[in-house]
PDB file of N, CA and C in Angstrom:
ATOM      1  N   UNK A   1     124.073  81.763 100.930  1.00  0.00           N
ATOM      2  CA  UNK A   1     123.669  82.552  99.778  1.00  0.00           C
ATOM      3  C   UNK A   1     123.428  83.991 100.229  1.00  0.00           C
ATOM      4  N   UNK A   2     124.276  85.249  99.111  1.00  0.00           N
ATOM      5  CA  UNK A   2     123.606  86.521  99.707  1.00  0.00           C
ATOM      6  C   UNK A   2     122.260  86.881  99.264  1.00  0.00           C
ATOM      7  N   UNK A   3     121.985  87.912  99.710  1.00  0.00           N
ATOM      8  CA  UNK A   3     120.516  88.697  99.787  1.00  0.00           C
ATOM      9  C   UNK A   3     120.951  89.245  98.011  1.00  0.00           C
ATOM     10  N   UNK A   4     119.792  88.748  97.471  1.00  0.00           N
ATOM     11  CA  UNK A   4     119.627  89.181  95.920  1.00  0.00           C
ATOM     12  C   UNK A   4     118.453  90.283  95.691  1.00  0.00           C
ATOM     13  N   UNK A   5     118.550  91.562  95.178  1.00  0.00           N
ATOM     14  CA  UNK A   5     117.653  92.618  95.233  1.00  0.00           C
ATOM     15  C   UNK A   5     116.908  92.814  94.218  1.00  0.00           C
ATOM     16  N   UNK A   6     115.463  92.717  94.204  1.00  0.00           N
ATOM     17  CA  UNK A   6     114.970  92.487  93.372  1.00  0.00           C
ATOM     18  C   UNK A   6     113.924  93.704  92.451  1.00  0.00           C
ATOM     19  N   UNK A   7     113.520  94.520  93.089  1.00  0.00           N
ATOM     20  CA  UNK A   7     112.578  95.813  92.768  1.00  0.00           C
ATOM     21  C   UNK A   7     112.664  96.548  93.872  1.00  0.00           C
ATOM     22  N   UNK A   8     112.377  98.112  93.189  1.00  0.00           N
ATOM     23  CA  UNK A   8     112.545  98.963  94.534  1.00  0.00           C
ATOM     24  C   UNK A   8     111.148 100.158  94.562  1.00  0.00           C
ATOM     25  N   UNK A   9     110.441 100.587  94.912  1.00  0.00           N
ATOM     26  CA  UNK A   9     109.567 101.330  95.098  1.00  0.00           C
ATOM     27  C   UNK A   9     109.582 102.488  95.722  1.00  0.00           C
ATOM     28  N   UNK A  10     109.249 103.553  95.583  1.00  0.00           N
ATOM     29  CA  UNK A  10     109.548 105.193  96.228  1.00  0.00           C
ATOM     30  C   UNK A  10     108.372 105.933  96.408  1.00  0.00           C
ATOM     31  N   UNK A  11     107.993 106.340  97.140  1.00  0.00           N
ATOM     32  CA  UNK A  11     107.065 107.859  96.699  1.00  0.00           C
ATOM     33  C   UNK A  11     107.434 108.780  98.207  1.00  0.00           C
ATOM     34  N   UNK A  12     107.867 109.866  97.714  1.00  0.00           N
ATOM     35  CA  UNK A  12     108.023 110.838  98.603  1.00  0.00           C
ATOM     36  C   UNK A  12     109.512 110.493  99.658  1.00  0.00           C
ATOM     37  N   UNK A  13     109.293 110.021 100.984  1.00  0.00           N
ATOM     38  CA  UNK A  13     110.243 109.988 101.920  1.00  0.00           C
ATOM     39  C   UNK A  13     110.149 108.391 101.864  1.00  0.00           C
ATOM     40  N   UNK A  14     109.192 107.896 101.586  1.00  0.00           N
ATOM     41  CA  UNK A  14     109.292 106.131 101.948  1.00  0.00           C
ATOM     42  C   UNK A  14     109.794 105.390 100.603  1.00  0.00           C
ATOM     43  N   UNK A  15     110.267 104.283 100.293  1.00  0.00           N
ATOM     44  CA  UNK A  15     111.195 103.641 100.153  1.00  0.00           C
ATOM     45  C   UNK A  15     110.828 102.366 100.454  1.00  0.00           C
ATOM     46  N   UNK A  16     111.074 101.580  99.305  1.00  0.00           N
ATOM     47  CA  UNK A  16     111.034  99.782  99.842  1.00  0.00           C
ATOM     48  C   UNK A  16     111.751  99.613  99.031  1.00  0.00           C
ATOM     49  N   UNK A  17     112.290  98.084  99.469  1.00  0.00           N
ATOM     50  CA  UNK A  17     113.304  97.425  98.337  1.00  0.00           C
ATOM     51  C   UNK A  17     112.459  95.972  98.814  1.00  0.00           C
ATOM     52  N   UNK A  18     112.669  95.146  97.265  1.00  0.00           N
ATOM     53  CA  UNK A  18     112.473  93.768  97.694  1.00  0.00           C
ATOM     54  C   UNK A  18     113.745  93.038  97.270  1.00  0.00           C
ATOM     55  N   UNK A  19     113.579  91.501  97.815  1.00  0.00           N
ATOM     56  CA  UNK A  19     114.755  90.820  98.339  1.00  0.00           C
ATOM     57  C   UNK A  19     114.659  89.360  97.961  1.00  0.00           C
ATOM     58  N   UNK A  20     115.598  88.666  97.623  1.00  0.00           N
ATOM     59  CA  UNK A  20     115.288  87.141  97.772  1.00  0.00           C
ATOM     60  C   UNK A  20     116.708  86.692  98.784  1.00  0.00           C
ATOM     61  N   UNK A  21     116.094  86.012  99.626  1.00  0.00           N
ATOM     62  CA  UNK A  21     117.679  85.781  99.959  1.00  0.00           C
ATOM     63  C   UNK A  21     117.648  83.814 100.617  1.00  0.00           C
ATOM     64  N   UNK A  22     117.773  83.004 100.393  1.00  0.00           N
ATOM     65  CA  UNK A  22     117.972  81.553 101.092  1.00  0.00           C
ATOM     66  C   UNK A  22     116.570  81.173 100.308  1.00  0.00           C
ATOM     67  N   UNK A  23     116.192  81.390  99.370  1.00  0.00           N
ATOM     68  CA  UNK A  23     114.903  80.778  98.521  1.00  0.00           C
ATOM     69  C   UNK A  23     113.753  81.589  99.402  1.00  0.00           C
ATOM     70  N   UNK A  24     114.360  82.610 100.359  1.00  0.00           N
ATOM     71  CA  UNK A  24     112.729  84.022 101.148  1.00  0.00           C
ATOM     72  C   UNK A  24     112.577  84.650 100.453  1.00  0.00           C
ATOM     73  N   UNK A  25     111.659  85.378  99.946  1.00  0.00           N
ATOM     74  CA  UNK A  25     111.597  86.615  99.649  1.00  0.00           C
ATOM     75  C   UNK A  25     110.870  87.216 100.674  1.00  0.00           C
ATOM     76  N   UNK A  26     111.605  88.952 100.622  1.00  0.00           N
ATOM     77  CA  UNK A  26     111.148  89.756 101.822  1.00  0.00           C
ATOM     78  C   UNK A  26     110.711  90.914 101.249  1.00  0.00           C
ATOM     79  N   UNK A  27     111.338  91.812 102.246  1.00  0.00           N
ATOM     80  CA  UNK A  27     111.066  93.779 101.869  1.00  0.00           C
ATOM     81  C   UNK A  27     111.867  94.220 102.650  1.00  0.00           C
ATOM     82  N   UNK A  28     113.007  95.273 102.228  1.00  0.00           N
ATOM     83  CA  UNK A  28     113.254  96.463 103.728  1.00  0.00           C
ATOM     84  C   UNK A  28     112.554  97.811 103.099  1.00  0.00           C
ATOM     85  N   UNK A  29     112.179  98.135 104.388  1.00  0.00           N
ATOM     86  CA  UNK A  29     111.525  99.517 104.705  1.00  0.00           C
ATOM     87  C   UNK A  29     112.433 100.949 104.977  1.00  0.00           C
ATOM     88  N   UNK A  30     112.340 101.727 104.417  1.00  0.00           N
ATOM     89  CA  UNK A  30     113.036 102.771 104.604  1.00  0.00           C
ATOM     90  C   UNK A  30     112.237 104.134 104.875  1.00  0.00           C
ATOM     91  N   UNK A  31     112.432 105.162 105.616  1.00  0.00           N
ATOM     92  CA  UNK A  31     112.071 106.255 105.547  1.00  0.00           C
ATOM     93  C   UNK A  31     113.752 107.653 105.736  1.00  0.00           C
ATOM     94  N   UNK A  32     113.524 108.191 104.832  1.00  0.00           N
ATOM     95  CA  UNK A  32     114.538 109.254 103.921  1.00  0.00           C
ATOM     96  C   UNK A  32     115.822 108.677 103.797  1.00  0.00           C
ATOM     97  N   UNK A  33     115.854 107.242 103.208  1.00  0.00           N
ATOM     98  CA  UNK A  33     116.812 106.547 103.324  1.00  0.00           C
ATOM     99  C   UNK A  33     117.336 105.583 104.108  1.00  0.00           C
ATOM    100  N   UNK A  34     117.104 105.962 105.753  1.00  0.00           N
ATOM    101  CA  UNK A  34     116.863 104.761 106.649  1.00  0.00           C
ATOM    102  C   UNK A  34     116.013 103.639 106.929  1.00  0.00           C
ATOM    103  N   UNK A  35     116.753 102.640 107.058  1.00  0.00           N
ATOM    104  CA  UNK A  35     115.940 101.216 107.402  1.00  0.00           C
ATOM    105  C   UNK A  35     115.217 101.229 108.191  1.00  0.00           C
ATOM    106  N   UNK A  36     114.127 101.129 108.265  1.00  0.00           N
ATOM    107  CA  UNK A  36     112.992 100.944 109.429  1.00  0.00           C
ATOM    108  C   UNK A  36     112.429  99.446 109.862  1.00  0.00           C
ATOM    109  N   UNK A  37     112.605  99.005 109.523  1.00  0.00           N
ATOM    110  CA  UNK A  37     111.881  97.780 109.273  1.00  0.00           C
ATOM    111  C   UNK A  37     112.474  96.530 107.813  1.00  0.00           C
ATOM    112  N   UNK A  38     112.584  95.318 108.134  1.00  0.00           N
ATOM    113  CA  UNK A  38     112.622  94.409 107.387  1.00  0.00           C
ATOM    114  C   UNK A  38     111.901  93.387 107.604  1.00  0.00           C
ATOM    115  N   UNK A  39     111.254  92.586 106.676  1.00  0.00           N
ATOM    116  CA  UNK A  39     110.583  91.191 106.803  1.00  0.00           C
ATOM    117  C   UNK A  39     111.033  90.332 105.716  1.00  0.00           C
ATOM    118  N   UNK A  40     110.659  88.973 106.263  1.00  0.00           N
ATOM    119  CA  UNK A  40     110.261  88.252 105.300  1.00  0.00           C
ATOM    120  C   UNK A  40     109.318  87.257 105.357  1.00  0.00           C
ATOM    121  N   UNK A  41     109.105  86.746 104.220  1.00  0.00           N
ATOM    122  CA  UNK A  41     107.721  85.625 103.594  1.00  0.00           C
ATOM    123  C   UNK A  41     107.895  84.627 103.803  1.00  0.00           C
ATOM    124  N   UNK A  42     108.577  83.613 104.412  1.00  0.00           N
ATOM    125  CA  UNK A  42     108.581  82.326 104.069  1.00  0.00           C
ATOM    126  C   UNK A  42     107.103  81.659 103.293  1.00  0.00           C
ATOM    127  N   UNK A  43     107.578  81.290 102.542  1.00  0.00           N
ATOM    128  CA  UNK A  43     106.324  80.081 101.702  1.00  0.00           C
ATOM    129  C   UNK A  43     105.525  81.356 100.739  1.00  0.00           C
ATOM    130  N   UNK A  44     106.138  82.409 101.038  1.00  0.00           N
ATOM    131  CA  UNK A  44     105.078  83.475  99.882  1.00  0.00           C
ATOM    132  C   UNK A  44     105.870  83.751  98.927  1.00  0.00           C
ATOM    133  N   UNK A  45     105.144  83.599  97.530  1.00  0.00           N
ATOM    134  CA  UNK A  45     105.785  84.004  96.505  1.00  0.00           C
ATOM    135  C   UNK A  45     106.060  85.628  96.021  1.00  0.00           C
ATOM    136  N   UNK A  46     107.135  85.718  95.387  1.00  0.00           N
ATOM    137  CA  UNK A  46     107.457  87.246  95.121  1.00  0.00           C
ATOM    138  C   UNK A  46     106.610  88.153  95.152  1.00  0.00           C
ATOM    139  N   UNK A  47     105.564  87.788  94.295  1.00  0.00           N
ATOM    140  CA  UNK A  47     104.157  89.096  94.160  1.00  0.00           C
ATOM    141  C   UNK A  47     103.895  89.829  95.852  1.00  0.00           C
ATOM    142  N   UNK A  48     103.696  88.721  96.322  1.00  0.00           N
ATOM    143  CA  UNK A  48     103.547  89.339  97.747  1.00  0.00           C
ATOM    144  C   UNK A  48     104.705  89.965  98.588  1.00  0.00           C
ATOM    145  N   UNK A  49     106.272  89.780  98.304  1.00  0.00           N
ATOM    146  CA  UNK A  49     106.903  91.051  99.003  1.00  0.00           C
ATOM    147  C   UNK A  49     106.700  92.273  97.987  1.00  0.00           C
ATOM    148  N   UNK A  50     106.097  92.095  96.431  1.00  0.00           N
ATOM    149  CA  UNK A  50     106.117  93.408  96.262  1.00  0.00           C
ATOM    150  C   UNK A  50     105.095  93.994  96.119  1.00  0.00           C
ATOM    151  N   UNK A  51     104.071  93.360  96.799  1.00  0.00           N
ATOM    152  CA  UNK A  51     102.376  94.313  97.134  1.00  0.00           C
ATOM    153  C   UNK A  51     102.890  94.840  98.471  1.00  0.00           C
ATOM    154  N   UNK A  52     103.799  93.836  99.474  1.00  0.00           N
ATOM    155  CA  UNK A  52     103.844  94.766 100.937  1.00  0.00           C
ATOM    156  C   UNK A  52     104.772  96.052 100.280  1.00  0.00           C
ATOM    157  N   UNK A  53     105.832  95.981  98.991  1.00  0.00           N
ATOM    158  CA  UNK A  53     106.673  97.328  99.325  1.00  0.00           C
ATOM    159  C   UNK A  53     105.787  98.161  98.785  1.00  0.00           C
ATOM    160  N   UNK A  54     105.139  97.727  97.598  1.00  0.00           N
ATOM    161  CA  UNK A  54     103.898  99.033  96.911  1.00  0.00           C
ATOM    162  C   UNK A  54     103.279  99.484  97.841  1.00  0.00           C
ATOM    163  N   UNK A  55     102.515  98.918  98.911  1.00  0.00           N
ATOM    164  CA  UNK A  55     101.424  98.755 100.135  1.00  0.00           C
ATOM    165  C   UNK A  55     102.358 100.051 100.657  1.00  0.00           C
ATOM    166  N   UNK A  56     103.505  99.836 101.211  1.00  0.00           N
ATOM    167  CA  UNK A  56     104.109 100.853 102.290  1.00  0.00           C
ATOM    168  C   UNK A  56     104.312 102.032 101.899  1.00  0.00           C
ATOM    169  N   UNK A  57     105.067 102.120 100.629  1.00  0.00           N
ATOM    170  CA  UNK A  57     104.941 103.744 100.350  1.00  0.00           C
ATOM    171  C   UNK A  57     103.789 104.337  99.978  1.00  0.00           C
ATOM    172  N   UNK A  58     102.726 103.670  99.338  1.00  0.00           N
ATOM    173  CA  UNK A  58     101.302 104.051  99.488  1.00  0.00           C
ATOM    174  C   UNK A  58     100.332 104.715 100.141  1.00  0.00           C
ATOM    175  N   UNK A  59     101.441 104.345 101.751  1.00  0.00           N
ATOM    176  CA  UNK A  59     100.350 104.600 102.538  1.00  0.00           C
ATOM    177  C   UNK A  59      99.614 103.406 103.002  1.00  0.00           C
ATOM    178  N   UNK A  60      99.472 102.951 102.319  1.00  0.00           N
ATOM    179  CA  UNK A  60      98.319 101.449 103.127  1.00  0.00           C
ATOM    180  C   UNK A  60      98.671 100.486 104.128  1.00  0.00           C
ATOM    181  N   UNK A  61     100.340  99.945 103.936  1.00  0.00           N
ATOM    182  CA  UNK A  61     100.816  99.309 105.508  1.00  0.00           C
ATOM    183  C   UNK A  61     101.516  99.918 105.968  1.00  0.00           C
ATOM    184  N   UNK A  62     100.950  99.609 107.296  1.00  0.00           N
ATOM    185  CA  UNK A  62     101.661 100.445 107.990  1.00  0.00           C
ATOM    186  C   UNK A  62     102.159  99.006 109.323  1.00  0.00           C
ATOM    187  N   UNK A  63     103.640  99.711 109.164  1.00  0.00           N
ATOM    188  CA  UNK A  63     104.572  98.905 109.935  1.00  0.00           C
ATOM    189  C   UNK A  63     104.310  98.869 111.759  1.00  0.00           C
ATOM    190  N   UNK A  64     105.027  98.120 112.513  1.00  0.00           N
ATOM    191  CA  UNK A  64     105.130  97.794 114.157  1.00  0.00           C
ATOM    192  C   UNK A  64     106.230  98.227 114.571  1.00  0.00           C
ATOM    193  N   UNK A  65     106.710  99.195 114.116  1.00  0.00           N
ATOM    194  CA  UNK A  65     108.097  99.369 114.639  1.00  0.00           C
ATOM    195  C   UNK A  65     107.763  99.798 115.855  1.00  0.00           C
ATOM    196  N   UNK A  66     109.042  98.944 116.897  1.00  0.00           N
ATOM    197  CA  UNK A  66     109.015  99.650 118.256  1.00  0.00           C
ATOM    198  C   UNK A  66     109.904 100.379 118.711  1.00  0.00           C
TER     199      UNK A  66
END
């Protein structure tokens, strides 16, 4: 099954998209368009990939990128 896109969130340079893809739902992370980061939820329902994408451009999570 492909990755199905579900809501997208913006403010300023950051960027989220949410995702369902194999019955997951996730998030990718973007900053000025680039991917920074992707996750996903296993066992979490939608609301929660789209509090982490609200959360990120917010300001409030902040990602592990290495």
């Amino acid at each position: 099954m492909s990755e199905v896109f579900l809501s997208e969130y913006m403010d300023g340079e950051r960027t989220a998209k949410t995702f369902l893809e194999n019955g997951c739902y996730g998030a990718i992370f973007f900053v000025d368009g680039k991917e920074v980061a992707r996750e996903s939820y296993p066992g979490k329902a939608e609301i929660w990939a789209e509090n982490a994408a609200e959360n990120y451009v917010m300001g409030i999570k902040v990602l592990n990128e290495s």
